[in-house]
N, C-alpha and C. Protein backbone atom coordinates (compact mmCIF):
# COMPACT_ATOMS: atom_id res chain seq x y z
N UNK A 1 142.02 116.17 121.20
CA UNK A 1 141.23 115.82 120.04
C UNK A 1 140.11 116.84 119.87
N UNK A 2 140.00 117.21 118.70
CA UNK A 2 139.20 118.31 118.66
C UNK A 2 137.59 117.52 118.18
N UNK A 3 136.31 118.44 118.50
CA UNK A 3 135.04 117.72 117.73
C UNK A 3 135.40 117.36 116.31
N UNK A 4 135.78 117.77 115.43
CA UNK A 4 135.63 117.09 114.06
C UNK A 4 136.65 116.01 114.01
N UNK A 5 137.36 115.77 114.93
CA UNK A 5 138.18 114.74 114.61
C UNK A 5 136.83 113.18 115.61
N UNK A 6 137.04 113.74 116.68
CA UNK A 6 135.44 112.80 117.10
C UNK A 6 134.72 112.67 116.40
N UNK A 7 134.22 113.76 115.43
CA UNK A 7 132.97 113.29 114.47
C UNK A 7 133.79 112.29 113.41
N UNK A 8 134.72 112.46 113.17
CA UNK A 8 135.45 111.63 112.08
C UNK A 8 135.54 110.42 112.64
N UNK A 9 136.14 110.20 113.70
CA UNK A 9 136.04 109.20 114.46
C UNK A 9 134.76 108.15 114.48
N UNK A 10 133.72 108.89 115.08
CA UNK A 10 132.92 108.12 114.76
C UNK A 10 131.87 107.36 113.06
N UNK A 11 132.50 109.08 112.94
CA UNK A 11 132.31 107.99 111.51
C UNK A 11 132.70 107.09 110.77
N UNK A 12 134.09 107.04 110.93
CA UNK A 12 134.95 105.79 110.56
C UNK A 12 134.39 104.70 111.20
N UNK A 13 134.03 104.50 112.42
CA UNK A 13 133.06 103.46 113.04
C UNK A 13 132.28 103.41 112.81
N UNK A 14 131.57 103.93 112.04
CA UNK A 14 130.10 103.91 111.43
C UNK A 14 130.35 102.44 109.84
N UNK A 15 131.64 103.74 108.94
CA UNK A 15 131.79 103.05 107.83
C UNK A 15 132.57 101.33 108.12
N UNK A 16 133.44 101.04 109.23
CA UNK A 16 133.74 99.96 109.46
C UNK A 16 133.05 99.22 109.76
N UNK A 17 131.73 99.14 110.23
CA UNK A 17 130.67 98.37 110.72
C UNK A 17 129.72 98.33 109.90
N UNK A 18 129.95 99.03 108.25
CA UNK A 18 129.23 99.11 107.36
C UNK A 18 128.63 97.82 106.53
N UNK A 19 126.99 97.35 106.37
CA UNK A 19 126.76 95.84 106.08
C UNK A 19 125.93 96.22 105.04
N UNK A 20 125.86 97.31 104.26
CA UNK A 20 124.84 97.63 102.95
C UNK A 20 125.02 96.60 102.39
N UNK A 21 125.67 96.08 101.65
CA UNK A 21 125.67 95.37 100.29
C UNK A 21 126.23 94.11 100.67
N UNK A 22 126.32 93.42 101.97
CA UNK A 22 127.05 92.46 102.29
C UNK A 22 126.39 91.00 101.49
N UNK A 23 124.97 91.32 100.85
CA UNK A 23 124.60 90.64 100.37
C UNK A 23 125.17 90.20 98.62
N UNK A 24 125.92 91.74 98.26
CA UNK A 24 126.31 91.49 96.80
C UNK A 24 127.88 91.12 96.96
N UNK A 25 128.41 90.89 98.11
CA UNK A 25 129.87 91.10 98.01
C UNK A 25 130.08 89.52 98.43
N UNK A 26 131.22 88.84 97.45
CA UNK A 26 131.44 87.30 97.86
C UNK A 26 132.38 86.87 98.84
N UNK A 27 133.07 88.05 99.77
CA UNK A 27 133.87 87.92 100.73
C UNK A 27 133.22 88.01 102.18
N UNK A 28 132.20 88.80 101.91
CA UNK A 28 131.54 89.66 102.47
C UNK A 28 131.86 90.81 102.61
N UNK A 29 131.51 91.38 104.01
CA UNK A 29 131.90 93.47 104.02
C UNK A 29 133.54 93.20 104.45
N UNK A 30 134.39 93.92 104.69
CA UNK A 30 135.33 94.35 105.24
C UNK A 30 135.70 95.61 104.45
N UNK A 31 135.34 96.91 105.18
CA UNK A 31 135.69 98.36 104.51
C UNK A 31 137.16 98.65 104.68
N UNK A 32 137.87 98.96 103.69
CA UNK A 32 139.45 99.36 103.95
C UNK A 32 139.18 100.63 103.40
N UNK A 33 139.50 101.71 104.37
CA UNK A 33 139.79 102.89 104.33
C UNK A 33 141.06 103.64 105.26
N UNK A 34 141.55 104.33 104.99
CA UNK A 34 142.71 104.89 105.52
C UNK A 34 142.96 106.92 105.60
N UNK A 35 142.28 107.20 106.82
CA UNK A 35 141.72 108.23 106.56
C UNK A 35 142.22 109.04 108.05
N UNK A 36 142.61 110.81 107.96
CA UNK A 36 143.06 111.31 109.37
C UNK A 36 142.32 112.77 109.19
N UNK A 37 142.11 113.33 110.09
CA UNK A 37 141.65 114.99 109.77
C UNK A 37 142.80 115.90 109.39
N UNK A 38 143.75 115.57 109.53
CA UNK A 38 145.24 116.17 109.19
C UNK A 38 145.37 116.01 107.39
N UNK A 39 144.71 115.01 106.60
CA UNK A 39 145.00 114.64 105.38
C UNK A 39 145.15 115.60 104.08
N UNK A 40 146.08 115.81 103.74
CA UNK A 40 146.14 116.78 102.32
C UNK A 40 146.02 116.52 101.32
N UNK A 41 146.44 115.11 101.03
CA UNK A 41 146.64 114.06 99.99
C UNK A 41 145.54 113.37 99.95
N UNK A 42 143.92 113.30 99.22
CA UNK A 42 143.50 112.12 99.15
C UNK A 42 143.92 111.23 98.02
N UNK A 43 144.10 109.59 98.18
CA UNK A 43 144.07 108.97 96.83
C UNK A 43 142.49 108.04 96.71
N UNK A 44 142.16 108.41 95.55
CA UNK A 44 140.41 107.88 95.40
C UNK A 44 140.75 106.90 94.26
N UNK A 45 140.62 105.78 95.07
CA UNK A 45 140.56 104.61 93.84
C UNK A 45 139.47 104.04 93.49
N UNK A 46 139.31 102.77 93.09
CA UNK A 46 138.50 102.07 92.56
C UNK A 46 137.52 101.68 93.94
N UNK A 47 138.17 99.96 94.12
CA UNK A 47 137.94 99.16 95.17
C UNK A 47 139.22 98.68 95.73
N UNK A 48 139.15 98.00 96.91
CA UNK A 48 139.71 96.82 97.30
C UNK A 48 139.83 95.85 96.42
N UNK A 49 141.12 95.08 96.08
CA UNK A 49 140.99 94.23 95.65
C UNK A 49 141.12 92.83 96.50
N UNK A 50 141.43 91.64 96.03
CA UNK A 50 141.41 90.22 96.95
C UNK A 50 142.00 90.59 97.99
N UNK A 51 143.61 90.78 97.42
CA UNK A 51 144.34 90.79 98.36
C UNK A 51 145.03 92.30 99.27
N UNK A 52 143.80 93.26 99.25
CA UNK A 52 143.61 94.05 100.22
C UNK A 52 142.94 93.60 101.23
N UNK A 53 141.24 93.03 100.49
CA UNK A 53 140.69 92.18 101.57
C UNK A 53 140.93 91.55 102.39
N UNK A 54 142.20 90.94 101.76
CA UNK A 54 142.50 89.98 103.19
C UNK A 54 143.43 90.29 104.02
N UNK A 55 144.50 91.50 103.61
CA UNK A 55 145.39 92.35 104.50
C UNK A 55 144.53 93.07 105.20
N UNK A 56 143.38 93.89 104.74
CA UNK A 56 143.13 95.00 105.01
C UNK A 56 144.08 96.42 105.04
N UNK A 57 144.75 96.16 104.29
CA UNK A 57 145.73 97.13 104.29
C UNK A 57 145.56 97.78 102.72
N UNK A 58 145.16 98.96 102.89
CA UNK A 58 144.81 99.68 101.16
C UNK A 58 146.33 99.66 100.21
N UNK A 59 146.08 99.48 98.97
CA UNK A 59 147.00 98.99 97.82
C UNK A 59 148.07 98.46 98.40
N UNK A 60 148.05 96.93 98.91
CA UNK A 60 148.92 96.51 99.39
C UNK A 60 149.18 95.01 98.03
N UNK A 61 149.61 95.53 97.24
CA UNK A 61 149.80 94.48 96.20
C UNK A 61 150.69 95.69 95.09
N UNK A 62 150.60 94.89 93.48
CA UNK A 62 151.72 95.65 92.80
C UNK A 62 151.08 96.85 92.07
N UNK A 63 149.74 96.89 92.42
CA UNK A 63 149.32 98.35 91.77
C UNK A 63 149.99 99.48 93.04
N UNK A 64 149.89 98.96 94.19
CA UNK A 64 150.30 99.96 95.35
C UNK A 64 151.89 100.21 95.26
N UNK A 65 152.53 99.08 94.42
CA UNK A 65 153.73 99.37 94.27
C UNK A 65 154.10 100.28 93.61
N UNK A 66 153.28 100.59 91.92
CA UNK A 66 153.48 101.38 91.23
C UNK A 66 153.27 102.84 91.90
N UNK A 67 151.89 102.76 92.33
CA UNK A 67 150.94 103.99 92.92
C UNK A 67 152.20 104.75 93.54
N UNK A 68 153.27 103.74 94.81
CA UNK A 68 154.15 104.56 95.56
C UNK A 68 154.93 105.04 94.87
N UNK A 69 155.67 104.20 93.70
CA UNK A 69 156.60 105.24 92.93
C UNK A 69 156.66 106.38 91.97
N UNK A 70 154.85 106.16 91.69
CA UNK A 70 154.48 107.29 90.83
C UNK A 70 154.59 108.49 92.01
N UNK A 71 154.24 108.18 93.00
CA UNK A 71 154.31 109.32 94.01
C UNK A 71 155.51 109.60 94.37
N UNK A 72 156.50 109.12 94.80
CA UNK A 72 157.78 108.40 94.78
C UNK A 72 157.97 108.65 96.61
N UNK A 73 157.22 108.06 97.02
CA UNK A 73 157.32 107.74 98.63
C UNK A 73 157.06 105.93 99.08
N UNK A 74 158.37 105.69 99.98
CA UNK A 74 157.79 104.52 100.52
C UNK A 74 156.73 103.67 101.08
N UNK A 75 156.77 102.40 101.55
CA UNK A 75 155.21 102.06 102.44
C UNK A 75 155.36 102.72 103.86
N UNK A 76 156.14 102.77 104.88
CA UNK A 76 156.19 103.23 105.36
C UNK A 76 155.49 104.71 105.83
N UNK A 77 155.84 105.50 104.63
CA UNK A 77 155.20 106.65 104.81
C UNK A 77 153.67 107.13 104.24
N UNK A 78 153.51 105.81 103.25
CA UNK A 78 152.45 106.04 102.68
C UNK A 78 151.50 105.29 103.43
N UNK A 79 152.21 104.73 104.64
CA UNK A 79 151.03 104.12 105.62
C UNK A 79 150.88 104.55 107.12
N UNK A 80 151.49 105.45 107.14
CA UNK A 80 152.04 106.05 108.94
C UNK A 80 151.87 107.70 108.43
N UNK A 81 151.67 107.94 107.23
CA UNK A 81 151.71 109.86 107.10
C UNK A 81 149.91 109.92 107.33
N UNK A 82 149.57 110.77 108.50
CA UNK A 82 148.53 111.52 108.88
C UNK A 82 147.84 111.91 107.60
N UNK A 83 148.73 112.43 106.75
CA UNK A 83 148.50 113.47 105.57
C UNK A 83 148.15 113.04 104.33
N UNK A 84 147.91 111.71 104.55
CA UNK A 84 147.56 110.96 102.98
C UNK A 84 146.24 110.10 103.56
N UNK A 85 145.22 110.63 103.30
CA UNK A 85 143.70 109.89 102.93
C UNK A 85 143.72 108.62 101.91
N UNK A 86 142.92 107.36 102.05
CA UNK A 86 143.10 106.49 100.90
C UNK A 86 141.54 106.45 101.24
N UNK A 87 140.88 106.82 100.33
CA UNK A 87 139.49 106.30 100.50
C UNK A 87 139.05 105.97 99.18
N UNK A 88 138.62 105.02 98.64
CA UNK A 88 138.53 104.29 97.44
C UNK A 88 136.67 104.32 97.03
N UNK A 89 136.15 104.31 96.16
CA UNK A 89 135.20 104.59 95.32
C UNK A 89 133.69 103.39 96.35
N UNK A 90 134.63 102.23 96.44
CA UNK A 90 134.10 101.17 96.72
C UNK A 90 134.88 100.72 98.42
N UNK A 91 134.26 100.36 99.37
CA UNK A 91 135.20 100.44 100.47
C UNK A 91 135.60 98.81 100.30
N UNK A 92 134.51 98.08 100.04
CA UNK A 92 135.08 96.50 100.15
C UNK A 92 135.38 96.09 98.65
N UNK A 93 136.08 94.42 98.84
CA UNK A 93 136.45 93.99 97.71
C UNK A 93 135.01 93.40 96.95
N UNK A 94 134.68 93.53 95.91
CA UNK A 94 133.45 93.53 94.74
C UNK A 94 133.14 92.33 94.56
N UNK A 95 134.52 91.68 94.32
CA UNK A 95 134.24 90.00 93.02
C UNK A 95 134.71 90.23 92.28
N UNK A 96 135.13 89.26 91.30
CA UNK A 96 136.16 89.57 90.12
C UNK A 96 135.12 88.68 89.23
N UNK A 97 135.00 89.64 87.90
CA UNK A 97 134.17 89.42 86.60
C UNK A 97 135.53 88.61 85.69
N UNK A 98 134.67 88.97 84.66
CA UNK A 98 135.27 87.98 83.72
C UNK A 98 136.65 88.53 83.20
N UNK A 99 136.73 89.90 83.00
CA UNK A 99 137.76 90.91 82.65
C UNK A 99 138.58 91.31 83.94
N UNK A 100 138.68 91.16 85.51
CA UNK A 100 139.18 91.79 86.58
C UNK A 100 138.19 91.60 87.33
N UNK A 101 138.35 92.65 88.42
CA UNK A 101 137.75 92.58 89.80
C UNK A 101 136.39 93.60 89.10
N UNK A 102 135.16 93.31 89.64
CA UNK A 102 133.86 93.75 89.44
C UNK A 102 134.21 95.44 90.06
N UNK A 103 133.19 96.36 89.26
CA UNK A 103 133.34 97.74 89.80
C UNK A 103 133.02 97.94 91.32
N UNK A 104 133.70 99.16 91.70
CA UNK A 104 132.58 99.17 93.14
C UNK A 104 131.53 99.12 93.23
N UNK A 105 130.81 99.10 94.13
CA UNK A 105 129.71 98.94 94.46
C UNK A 105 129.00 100.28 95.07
N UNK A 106 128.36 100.72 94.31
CA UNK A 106 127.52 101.90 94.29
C UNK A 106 126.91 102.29 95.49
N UNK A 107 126.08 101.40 96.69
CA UNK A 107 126.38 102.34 98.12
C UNK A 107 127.13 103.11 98.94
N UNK A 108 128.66 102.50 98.64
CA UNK A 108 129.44 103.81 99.31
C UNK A 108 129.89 104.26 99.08
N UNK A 109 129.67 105.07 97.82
CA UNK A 109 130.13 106.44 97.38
C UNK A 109 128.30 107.57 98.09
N UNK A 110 127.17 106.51 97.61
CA UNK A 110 126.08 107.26 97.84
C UNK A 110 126.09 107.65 99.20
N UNK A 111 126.18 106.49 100.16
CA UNK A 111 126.23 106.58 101.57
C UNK A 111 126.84 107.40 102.64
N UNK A 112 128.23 107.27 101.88
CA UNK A 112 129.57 107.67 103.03
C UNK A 112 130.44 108.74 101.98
N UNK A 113 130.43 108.34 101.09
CA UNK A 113 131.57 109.56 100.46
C UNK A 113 131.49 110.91 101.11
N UNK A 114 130.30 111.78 100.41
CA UNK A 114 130.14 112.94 101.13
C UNK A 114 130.31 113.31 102.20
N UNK A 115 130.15 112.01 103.39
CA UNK A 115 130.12 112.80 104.80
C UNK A 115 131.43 112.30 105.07
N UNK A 116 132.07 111.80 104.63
CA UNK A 116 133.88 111.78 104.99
C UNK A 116 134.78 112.76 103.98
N UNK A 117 134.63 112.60 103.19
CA UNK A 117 135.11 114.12 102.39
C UNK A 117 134.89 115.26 103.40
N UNK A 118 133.74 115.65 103.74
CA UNK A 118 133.33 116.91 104.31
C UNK A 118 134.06 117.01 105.86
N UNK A 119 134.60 116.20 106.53
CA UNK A 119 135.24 115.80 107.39
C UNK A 119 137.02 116.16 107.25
N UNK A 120 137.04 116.24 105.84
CA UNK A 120 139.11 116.28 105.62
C UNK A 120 139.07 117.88 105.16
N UNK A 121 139.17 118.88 105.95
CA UNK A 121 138.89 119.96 105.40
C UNK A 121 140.24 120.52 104.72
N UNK A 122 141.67 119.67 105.15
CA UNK A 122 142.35 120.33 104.85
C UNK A 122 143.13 119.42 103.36
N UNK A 123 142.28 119.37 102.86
CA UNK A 123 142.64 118.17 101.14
C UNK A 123 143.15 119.43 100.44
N UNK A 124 144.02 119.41 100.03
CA UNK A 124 144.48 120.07 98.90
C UNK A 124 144.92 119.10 97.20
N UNK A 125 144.87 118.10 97.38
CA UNK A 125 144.78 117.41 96.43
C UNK A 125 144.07 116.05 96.46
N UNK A 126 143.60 115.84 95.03
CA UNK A 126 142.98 114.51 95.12
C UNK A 126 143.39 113.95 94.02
N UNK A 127 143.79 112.48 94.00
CA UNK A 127 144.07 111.64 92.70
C UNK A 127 143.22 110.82 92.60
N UNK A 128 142.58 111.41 91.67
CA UNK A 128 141.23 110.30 91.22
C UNK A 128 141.66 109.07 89.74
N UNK A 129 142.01 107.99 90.67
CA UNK A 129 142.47 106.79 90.39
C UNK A 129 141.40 106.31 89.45
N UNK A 130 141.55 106.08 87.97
CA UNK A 130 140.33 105.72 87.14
C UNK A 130 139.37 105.75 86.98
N UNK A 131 138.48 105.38 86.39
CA UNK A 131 137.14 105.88 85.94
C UNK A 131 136.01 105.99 86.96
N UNK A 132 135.78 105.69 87.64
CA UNK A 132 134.97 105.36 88.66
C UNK A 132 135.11 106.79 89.31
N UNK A 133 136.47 106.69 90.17
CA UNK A 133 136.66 108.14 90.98
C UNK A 133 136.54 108.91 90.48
N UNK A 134 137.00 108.83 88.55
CA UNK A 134 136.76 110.24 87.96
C UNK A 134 135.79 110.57 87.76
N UNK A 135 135.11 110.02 87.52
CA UNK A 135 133.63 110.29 87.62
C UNK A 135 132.58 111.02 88.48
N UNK A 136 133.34 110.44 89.47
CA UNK A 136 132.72 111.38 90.78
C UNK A 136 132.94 112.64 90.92
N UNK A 137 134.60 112.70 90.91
CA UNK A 137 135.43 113.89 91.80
C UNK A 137 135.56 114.64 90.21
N UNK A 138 135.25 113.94 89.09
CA UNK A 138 135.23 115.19 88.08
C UNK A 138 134.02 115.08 87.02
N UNK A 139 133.12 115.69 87.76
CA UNK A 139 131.25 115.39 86.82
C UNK A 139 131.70 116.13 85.70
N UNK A 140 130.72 115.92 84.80
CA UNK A 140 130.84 116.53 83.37
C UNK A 140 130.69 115.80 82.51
N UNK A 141 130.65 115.98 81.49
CA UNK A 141 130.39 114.96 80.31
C UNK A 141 131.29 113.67 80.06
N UNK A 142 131.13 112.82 79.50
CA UNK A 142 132.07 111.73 80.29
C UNK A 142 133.03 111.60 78.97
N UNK A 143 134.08 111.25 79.54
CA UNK A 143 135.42 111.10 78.94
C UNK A 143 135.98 109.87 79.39
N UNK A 144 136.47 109.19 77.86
CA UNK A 144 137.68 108.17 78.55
C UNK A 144 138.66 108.76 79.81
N UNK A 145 139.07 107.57 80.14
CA UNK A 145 140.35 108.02 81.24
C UNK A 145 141.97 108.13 80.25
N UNK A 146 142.06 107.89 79.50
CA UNK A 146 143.15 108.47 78.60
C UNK A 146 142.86 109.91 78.43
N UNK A 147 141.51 110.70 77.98
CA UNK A 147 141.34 112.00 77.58
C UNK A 147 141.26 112.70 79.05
N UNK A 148 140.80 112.19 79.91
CA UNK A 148 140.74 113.08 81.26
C UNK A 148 142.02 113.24 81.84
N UNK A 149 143.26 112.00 81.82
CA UNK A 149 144.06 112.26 82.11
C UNK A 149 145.39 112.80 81.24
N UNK A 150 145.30 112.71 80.14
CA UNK A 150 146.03 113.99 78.65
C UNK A 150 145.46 115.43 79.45
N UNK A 151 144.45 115.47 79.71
CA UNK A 151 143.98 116.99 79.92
C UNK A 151 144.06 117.06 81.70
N UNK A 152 145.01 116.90 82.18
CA UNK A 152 145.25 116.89 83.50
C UNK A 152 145.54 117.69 84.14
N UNK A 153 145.81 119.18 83.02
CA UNK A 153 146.15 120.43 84.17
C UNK A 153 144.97 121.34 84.15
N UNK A 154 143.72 120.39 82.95
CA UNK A 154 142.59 121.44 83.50
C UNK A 154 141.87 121.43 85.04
N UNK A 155 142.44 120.34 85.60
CA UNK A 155 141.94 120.49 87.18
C UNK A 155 143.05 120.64 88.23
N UNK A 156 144.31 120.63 87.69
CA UNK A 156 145.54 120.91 88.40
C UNK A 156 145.18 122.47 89.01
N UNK A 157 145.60 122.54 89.99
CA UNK A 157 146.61 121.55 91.38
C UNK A 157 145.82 120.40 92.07
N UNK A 158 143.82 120.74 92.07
CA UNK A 158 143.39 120.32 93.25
C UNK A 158 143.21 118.67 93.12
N UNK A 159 142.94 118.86 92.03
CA UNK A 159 142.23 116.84 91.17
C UNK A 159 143.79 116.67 90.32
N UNK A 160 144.02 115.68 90.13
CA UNK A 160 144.47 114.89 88.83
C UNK A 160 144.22 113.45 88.72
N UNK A 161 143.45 113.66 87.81
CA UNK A 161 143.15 112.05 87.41
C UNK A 161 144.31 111.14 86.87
N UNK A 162 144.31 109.94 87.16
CA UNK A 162 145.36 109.02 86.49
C UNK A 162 144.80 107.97 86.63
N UNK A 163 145.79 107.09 85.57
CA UNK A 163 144.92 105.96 85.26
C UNK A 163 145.20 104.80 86.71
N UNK A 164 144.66 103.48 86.51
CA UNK A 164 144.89 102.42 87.58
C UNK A 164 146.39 101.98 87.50
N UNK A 165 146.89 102.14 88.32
CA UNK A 165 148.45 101.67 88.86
C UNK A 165 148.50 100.27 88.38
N UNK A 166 147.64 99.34 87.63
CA UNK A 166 147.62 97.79 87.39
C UNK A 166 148.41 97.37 86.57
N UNK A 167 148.91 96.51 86.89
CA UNK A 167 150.38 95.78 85.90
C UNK A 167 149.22 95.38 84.76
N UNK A 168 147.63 95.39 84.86
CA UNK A 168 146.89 95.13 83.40
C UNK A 168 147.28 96.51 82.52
N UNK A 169 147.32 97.44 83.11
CA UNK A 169 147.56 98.91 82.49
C UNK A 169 148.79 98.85 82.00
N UNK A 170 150.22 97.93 81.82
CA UNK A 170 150.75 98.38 81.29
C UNK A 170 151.28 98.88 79.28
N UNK A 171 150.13 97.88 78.93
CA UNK A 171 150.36 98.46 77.82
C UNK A 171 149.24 99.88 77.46
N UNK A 172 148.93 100.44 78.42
CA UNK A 172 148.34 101.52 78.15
C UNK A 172 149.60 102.67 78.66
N UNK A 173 150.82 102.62 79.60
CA UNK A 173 151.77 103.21 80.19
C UNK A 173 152.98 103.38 78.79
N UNK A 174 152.85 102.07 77.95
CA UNK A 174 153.66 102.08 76.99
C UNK A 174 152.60 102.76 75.41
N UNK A 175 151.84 103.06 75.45
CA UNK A 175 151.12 103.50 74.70
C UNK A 175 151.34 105.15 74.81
N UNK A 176 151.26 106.01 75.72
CA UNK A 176 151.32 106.94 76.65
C UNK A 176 152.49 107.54 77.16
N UNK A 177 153.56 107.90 76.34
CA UNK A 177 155.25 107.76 77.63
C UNK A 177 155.03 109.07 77.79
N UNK A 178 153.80 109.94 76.96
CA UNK A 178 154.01 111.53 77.62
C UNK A 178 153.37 110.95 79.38
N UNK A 179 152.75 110.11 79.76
CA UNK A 179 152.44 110.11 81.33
C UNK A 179 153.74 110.53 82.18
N UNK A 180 154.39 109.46 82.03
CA UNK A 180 155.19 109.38 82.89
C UNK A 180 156.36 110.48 82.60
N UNK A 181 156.74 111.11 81.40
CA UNK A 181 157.48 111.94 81.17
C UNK A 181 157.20 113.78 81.66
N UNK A 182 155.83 113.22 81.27
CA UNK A 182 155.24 115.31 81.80
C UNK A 182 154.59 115.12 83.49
N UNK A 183 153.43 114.41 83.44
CA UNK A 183 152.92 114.21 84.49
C UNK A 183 153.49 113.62 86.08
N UNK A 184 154.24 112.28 86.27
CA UNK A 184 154.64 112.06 87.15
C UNK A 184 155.72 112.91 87.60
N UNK A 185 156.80 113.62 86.92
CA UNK A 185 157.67 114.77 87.99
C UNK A 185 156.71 115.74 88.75
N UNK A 186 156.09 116.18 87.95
CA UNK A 186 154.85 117.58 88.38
C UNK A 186 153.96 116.84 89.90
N UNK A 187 153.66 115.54 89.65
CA UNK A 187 153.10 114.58 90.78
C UNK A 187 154.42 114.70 92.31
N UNK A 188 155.37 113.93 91.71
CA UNK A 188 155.94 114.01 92.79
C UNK A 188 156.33 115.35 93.19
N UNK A 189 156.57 116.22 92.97
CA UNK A 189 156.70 116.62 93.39
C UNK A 189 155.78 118.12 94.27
N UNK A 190 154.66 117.75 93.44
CA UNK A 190 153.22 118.07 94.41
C UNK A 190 153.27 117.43 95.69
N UNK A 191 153.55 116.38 95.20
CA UNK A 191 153.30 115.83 96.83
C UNK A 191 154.61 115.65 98.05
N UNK A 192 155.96 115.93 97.38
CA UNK A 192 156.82 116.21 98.14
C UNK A 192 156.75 117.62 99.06
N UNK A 193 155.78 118.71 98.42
CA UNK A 193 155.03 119.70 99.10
C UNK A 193 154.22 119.51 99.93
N UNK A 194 153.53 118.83 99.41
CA UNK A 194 152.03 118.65 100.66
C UNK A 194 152.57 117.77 101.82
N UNK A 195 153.83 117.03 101.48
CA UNK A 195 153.96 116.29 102.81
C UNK A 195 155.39 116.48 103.58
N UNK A 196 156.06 117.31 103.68
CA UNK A 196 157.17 118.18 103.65
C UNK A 196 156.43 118.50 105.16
């Protein structure tokens, strides 16, 4: 094990033992992150939702279903590959508002993002999973997530934004068939590279 994988190490023990906001969260804390120093692939989502929370297992419901076939890799590999980072905007589950699950929660992107990013030196791509991540991983003047992700090869290869994998999204997928027609081959098969 080399030092940056120890430093990663401990930082993952840092962020798992993480109690910032345990006061705004109605489950309480439980951070789901899924993270290796080997990682090429990050996927940057939103939050946790319920029923991550209670697996602890990141997109383990039918957005994770979609997520895998947009990528077009199994659970298996999308949970045992070294090479795929899942670190999400928000580490715990939020609460669900009146419209869905409440946004993340703004300490741990402030807190922890930076110093675990700076830790995966070898990322060659990131999918910044809706508005939230895009936001982060692509500053600039702000754009719907329909216009950031139409304009998806201005950050190609390293970013591509896409929208939330949510069976709520699907009439935005049927609104959209250039997504899945231009964008997801070019996806998979980015990532049949990076994890090859």
């Amino acid at each position: 094990m080399t030092p940056a994988d120890t430093n990663l190490k401990d930082l993952l023990t840092e962020i798992r033992a993480c109690s910032l906001c345990a006061a705004e969260l109605p489950c309480g804390p439980r951070p789901v992150v899924q993270v290796s120093g080997e990682a090429r692939l990050l996927i940057a989502g939103q939050a946790p939702g319920r029923r991550v929370h209670e697996t602890g297992l990141p997109f383990n419901d039918p957005s994770g279903d979609r997520l895998r076939s947009w990528l077009g890799i199994g659970r298996d590999q999308f949970y045992d590959d070294p090479r795929i980072a899942i670190v999400p905007m928000g580490f715990c589950y939020p609460g669900t508002g009146k419209s869905g699950d409440l946004p993340p929660r703004p300490e741990c992107a402030d807190t922890w993002r930076q110093l675990l990013l700076a830790r995966l030196p070898q990322l060659e791509l990131t999918l910044a999973i809706g508005q939230y991540a895009q936001r982060w991983h692509l500053p600039g003047p702000s754009q719907a997530v329909t216009e950031r992700v139409r304009h998806w090869q201005s950050h190609w290869p390293s970013i591509l934004p896409l929208p939330h994998p949510s069976p709520r999204n699907n009439l935005w997928l049927r609104r959209n068939p250039w997504f899945e027609a231009e964008v997801l081959p070019v996806l998979r098969e980015r990532v049949t590279l990076l994890l090859a």
